[in-house]
Protein backbone atom coordinates (compact mmCIF):
# COMPACT_ATOMS: atom_id res chain seq x y z
CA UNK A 1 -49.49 17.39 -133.04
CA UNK A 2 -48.03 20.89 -133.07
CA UNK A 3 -50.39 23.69 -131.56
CA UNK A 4 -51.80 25.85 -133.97
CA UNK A 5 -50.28 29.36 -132.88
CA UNK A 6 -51.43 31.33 -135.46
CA UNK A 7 -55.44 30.34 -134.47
CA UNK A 8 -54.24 32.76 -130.76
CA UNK A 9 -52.20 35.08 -132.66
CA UNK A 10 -55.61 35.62 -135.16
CA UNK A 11 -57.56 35.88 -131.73
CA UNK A 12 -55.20 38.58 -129.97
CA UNK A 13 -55.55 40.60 -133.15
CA UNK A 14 -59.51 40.48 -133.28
CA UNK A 15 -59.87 40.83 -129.56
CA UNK A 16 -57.15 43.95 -129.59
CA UNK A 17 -59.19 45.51 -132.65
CA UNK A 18 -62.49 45.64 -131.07
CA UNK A 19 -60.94 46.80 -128.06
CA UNK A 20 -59.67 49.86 -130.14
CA UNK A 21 -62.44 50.43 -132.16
CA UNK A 22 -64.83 50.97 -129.02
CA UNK A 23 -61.96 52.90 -127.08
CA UNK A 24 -61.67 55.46 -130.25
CA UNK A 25 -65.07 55.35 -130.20
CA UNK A 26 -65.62 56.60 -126.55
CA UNK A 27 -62.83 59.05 -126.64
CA UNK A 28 -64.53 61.33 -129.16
CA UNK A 29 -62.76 59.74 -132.73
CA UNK A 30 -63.19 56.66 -135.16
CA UNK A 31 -61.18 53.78 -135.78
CA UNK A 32 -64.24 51.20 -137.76
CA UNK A 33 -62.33 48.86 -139.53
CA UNK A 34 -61.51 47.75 -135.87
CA UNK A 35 -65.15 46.46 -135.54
CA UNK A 36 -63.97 43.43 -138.20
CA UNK A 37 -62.74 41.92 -135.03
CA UNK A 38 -66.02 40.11 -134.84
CA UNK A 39 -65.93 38.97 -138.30
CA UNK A 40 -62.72 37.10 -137.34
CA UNK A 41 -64.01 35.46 -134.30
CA UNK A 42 -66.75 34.51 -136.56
CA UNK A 43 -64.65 33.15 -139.34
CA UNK A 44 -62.38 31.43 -136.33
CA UNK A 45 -65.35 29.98 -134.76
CA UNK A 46 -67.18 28.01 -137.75
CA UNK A 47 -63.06 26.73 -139.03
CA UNK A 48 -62.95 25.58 -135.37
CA UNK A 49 -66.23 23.71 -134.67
CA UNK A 50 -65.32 21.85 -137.92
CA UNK A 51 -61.61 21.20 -136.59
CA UNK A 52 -62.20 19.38 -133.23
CA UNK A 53 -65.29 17.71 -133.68
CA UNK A 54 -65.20 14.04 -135.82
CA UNK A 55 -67.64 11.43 -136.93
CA UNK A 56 -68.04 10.27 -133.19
CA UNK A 57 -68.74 13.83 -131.98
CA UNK A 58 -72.33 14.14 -130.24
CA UNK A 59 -74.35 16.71 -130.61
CA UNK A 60 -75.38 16.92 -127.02
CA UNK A 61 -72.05 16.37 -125.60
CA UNK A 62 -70.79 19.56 -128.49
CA UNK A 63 -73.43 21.71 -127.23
CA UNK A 64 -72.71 20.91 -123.43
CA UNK A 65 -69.23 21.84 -124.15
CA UNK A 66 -69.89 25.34 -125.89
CA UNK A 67 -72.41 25.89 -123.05
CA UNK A 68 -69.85 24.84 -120.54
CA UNK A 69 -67.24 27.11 -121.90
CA UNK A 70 -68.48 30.13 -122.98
CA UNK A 71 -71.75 30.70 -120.66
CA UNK A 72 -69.79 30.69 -116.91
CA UNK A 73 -67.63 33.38 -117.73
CA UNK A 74 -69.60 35.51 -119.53
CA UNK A 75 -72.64 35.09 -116.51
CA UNK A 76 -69.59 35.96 -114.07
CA UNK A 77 -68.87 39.36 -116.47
CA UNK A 78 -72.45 39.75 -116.77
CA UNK A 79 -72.89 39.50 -113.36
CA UNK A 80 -70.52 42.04 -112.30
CA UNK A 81 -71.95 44.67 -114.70
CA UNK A 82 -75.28 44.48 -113.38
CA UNK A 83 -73.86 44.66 -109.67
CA UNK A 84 -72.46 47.81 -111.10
CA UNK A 85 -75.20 49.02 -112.32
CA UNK A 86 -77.68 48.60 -109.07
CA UNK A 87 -74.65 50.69 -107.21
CA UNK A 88 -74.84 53.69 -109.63
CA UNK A 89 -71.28 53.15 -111.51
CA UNK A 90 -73.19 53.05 -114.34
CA UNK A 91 -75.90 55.65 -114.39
CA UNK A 92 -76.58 54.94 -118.49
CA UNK A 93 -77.34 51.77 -118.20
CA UNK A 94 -81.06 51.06 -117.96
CA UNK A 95 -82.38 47.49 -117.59
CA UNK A 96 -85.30 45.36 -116.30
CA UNK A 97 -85.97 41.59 -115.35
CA UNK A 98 -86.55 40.45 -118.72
CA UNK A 99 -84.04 42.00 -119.84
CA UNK A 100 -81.48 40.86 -117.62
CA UNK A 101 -83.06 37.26 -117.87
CA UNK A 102 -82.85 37.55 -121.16
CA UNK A 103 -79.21 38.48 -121.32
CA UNK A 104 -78.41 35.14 -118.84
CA UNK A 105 -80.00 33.10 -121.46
CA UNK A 106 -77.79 34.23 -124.80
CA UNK A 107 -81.53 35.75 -126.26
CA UNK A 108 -82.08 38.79 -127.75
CA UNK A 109 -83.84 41.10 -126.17
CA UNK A 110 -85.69 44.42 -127.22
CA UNK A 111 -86.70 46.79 -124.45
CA UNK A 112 -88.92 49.03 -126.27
CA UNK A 113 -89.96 49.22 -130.33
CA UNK A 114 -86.87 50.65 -132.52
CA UNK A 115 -84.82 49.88 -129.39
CA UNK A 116 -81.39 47.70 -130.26
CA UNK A 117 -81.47 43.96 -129.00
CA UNK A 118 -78.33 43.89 -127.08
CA UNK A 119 -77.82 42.36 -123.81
CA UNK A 120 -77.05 43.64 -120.73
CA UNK A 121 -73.43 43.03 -121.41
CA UNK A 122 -72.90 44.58 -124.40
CA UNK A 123 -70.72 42.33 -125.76
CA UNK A 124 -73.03 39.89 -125.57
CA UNK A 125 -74.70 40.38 -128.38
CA UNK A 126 -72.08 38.61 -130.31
CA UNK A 127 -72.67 35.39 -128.17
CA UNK A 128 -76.01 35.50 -128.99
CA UNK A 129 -75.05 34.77 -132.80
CA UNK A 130 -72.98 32.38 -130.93
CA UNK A 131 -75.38 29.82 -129.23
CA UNK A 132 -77.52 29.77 -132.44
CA UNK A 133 -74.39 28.69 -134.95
CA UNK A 134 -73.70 26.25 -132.20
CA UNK A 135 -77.62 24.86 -131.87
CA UNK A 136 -77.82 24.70 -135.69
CA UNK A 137 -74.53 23.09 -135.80
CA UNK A 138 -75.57 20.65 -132.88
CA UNK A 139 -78.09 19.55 -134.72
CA UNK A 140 -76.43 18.45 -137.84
CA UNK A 141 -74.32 16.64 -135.81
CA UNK A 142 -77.22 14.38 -135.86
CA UNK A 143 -77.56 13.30 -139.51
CA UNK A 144 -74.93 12.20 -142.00
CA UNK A 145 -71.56 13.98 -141.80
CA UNK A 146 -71.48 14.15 -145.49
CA UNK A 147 -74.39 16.48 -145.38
CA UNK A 148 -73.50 18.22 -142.53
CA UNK A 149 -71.82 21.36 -144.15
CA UNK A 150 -74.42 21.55 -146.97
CA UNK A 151 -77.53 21.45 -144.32
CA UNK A 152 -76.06 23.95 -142.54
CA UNK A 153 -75.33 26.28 -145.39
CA UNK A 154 -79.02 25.72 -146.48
CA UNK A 155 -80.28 26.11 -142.72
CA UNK A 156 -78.08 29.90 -142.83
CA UNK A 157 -78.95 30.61 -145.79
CA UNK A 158 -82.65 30.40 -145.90
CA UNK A 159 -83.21 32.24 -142.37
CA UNK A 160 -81.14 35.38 -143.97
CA UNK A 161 -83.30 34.83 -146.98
CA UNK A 162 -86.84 34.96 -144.63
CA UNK A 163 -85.46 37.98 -142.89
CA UNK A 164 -84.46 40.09 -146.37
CA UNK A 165 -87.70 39.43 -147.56
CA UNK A 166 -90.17 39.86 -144.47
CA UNK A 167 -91.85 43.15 -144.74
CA UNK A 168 -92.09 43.23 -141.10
CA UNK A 169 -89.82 41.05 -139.49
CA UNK A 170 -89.74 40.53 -135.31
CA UNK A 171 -87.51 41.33 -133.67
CA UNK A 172 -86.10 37.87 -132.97
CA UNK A 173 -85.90 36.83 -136.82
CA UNK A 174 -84.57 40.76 -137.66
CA UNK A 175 -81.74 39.87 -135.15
CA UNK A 176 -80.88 36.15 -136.17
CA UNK A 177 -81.31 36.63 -140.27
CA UNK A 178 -78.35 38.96 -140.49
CA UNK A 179 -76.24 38.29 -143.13
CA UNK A 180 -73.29 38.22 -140.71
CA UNK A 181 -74.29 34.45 -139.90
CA UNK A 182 -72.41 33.48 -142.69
CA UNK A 183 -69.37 34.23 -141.87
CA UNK A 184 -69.86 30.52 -139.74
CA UNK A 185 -70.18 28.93 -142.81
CA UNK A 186 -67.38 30.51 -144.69
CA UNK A 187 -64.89 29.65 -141.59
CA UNK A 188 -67.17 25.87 -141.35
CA UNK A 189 -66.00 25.41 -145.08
CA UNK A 190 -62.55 26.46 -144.36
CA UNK A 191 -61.97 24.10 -141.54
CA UNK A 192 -63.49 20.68 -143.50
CA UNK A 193 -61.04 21.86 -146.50
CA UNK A 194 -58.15 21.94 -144.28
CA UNK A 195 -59.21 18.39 -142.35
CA UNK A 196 -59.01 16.38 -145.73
CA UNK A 197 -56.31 18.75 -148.00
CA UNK A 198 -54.29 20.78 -145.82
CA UNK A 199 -53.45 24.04 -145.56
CA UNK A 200 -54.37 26.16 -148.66
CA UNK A 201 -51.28 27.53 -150.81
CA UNK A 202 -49.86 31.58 -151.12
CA UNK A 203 -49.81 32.40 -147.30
CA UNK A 204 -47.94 35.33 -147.44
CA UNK A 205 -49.56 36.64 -150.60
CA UNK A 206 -52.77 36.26 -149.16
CA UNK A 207 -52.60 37.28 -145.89
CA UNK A 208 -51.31 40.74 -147.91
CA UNK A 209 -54.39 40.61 -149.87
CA UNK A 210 -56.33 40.69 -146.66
CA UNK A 211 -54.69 43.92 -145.29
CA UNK A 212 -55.27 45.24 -148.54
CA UNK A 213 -59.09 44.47 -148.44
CA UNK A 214 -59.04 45.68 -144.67
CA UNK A 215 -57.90 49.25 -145.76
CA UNK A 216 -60.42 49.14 -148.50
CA UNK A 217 -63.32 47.83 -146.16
CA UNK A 218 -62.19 51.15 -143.72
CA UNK A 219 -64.42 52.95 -146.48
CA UNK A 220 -67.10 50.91 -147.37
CA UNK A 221 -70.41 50.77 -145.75
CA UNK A 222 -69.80 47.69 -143.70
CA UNK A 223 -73.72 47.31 -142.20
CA UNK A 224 -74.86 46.58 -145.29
CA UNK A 225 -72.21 44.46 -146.84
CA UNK A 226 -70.16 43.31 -143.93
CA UNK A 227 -69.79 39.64 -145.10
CA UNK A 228 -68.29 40.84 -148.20
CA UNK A 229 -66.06 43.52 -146.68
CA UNK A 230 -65.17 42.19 -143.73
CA UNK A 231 -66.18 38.52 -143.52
CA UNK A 232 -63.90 37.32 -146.81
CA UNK A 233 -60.47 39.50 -145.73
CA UNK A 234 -61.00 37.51 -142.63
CA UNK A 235 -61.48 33.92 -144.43
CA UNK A 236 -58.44 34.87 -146.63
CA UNK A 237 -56.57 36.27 -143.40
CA UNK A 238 -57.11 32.60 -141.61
CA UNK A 239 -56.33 30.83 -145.14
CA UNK A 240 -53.06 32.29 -145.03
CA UNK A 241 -52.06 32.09 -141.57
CA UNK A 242 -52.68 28.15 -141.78
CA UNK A 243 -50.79 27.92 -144.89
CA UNK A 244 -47.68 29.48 -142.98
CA UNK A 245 -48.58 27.37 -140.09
CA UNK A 246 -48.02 24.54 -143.18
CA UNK A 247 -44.34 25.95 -143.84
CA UNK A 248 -41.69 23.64 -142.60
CA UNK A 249 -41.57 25.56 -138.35
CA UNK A 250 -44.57 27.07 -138.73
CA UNK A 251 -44.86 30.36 -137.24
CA UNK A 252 -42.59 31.45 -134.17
CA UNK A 253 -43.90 31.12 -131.08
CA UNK A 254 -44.38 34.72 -129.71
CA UNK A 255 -45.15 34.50 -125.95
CA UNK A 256 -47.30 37.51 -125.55
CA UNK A 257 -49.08 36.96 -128.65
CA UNK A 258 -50.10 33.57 -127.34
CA UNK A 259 -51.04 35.10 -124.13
CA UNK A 260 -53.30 37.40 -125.64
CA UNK A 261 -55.22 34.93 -128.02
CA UNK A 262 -55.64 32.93 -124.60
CA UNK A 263 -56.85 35.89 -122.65
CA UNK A 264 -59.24 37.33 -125.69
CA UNK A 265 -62.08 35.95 -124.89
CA UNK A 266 -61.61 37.67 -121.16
CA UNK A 267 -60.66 40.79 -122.95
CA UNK A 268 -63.40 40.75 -125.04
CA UNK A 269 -66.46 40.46 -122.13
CA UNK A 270 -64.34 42.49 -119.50
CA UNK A 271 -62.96 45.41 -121.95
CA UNK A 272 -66.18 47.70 -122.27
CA UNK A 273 -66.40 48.18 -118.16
CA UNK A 274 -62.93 48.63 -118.44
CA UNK A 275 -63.29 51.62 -121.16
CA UNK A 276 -66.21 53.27 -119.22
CA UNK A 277 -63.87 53.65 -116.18
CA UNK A 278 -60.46 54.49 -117.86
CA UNK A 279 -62.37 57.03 -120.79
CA UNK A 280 -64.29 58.62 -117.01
CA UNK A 281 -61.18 58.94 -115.06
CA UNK A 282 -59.36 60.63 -118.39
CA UNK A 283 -61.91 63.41 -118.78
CA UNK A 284 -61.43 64.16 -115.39
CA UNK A 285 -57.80 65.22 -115.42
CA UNK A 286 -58.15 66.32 -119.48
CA UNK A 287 -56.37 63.79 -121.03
CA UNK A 288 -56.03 64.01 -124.84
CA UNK A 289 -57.53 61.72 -127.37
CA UNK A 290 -54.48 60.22 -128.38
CA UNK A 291 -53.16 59.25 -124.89
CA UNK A 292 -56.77 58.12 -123.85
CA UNK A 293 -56.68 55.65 -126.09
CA UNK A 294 -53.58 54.40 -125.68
CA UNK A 295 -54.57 53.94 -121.92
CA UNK A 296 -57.59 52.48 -122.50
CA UNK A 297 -56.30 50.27 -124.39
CA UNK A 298 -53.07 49.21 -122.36
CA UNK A 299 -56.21 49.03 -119.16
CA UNK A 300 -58.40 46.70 -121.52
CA UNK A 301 -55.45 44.46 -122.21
CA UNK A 302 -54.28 43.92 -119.26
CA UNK A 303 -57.72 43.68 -117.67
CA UNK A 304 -58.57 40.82 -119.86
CA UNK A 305 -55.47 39.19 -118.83
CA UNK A 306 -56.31 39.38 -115.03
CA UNK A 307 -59.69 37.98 -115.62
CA UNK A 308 -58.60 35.00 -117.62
CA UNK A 309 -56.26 34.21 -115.39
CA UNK A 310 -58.43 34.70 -112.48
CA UNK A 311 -61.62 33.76 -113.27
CA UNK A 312 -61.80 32.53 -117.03
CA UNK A 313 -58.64 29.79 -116.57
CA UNK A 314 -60.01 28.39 -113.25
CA UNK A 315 -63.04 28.22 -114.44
CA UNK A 316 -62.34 26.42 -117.75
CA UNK A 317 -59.89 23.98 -115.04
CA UNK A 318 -62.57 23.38 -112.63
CA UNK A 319 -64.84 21.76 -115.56
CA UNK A 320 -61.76 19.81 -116.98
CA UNK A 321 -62.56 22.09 -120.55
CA UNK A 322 -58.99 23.02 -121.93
CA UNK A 323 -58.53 20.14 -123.89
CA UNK A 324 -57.85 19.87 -128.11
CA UNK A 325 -58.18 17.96 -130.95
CA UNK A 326 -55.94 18.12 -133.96
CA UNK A 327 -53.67 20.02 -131.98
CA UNK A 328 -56.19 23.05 -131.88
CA UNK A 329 -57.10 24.84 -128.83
CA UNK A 330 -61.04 25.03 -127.98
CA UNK A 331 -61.53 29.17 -128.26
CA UNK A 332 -63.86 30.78 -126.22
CA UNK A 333 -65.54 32.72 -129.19
């Protein structure tokens, strides 16, 4: 069957927009609705986990296979940051053994009381959110498909439920009750409508509708309500790129396009190193806003691309895990 090309083009654009939202971001200026990036990879995620698994899928096999090809690469990245780190390149950073354990094992981890629960590769955090929509999704792998999308709903649902309502929640169920969890489920619901209809119809019109909500989100208070403003233009964003996939020659096939949905899980773990030494060097010689990010950028992009190829691709080769069902490439997010 036909690779999906639009599922890498939807990739490049949500790695490239969180690359520019934290390059704005460190050279002095704001560019938020570039944070939505996530919310795609989200969305992308729960259509795909639907997409290539099938009433034979295990769950341990499914959950040896995430593990397998998302935790090497990002322990390699993470790795490399904290080598970093112990040789003073970056003098901000401030970790300790739990922490860094902590990070190694996809948990959240808070350092001090009011302190965020990121892990030591920023990034990371994301991956975290990860590894539980894949555990909770592992395990309805082990009842009836048929109630397989409802369970999980309920499962979602209820934990950001428990967390909205605690009046003093921990810091583990603060972190994994955030309404962005949903955005799984939307994509989850997505992917079993397109498995047993199709793609669904007005591609064009609604992929415009999803810009248009995208500009609108740029203004809207997207902690708080980041499902709504971010997490449905990105449901109606992959809606319509699979209905155009539908169209009789689906998309073209755009070479660099592809090769940045490949690389964007690379660019995504590699590209806030990248930004701390391309935003340093550009202070140094006074480089404008405008230029630094357009360098940071260009350095993120291409970074990304030398680490998938280099360490992300062999990787994924050495444990035989670039394979697809249904003619959809495994993502790394």
């Amino acid at each position: 069957m036909r690779q999906l090309v639009g599922i890498q083009y939807l990739r490049a654009a949500a790695a490239t927009g969180v690359v520019i939202y934290h390059a704005a971001q460190r050279a002095g200026t704001r560019f938020t609705v570039g944070e939505a990036g996530v919310d795609l990879f989200f969305v992308l995620s729960g259509f795909l986990m639907i997409a290539i698994t099938s009433p034979e899928t295990r769950a341990t096999t499914f959950m040896m296979d995430r593990i397998k090809r998302i935790a090497p690469t990002y322990w390699v990245a993470t790795t490399v940051f904290l080598a970093g780190i112990l040789l003073g390149l970056f003098p901000q950073a401030r970790v300790d053994v739990a922490h860094i354990i902590a990070s190694y094992l996809f948990i959240p981890y808070q350092a001090a009381e009011g302190s965020a629960t990121l892990p030591l590769l920023v990034p990371g955090w994301t991956l975290n959110f990860e590894m539980f929509f894949y555990v909770l999704f592992a395990l309805t792998l082990l009842g009836p498909r048929v109630w397989q999308l409802p369970v999980l709903t309920v499962l979602l649902a209820m934990v950001c439920a428990i967390g909205a309502l605690a009046v003093a929640p921990g810091a583990l169920l603060a972190f994994y009750s955030q309404p962005i969890l949903l955005e799984f489920v939307a994509g989850a619901w997505l992917g079993w409508y397109w498995k047993r209809h199709g793609a669904p119809v007005g591609g064009p019109a609604v992929v415009a509708l999803a810009a248009v909500l995208y500009v609108g989100a740029w203004w809207t208070d997207s902690d708080r309500l980041r499902p709504l403003t971010y997490g449905i233009p990105a449901l109606l964003l992959l809606a319509g790129v699979l209905q155009l996939e539908h169209r009789e020659g689906g998309l073209p096939y755009v070479p660099a396009l592809k090769l940045l949905g490949d690389a964007s899980y690379s660019i995504y773990l590699w590209h806030t190193m990248i930004l701390a030494v391309v935003v340093k060097a550009a202070r140094i010689v006074g480089l404008p806003i405008a230029p630094t990010i357009v360098l940071c950028v260009a350095a993120s992009l291409i970074g990304g691309i030398v680490a998938y190829r280099t360490i992300e691709k062999p990787i994924n080769v050495l444990l035989k895990r670039r394979k697809s069902r249904l003619g959809v490439p495994i993502p790394g997010m």
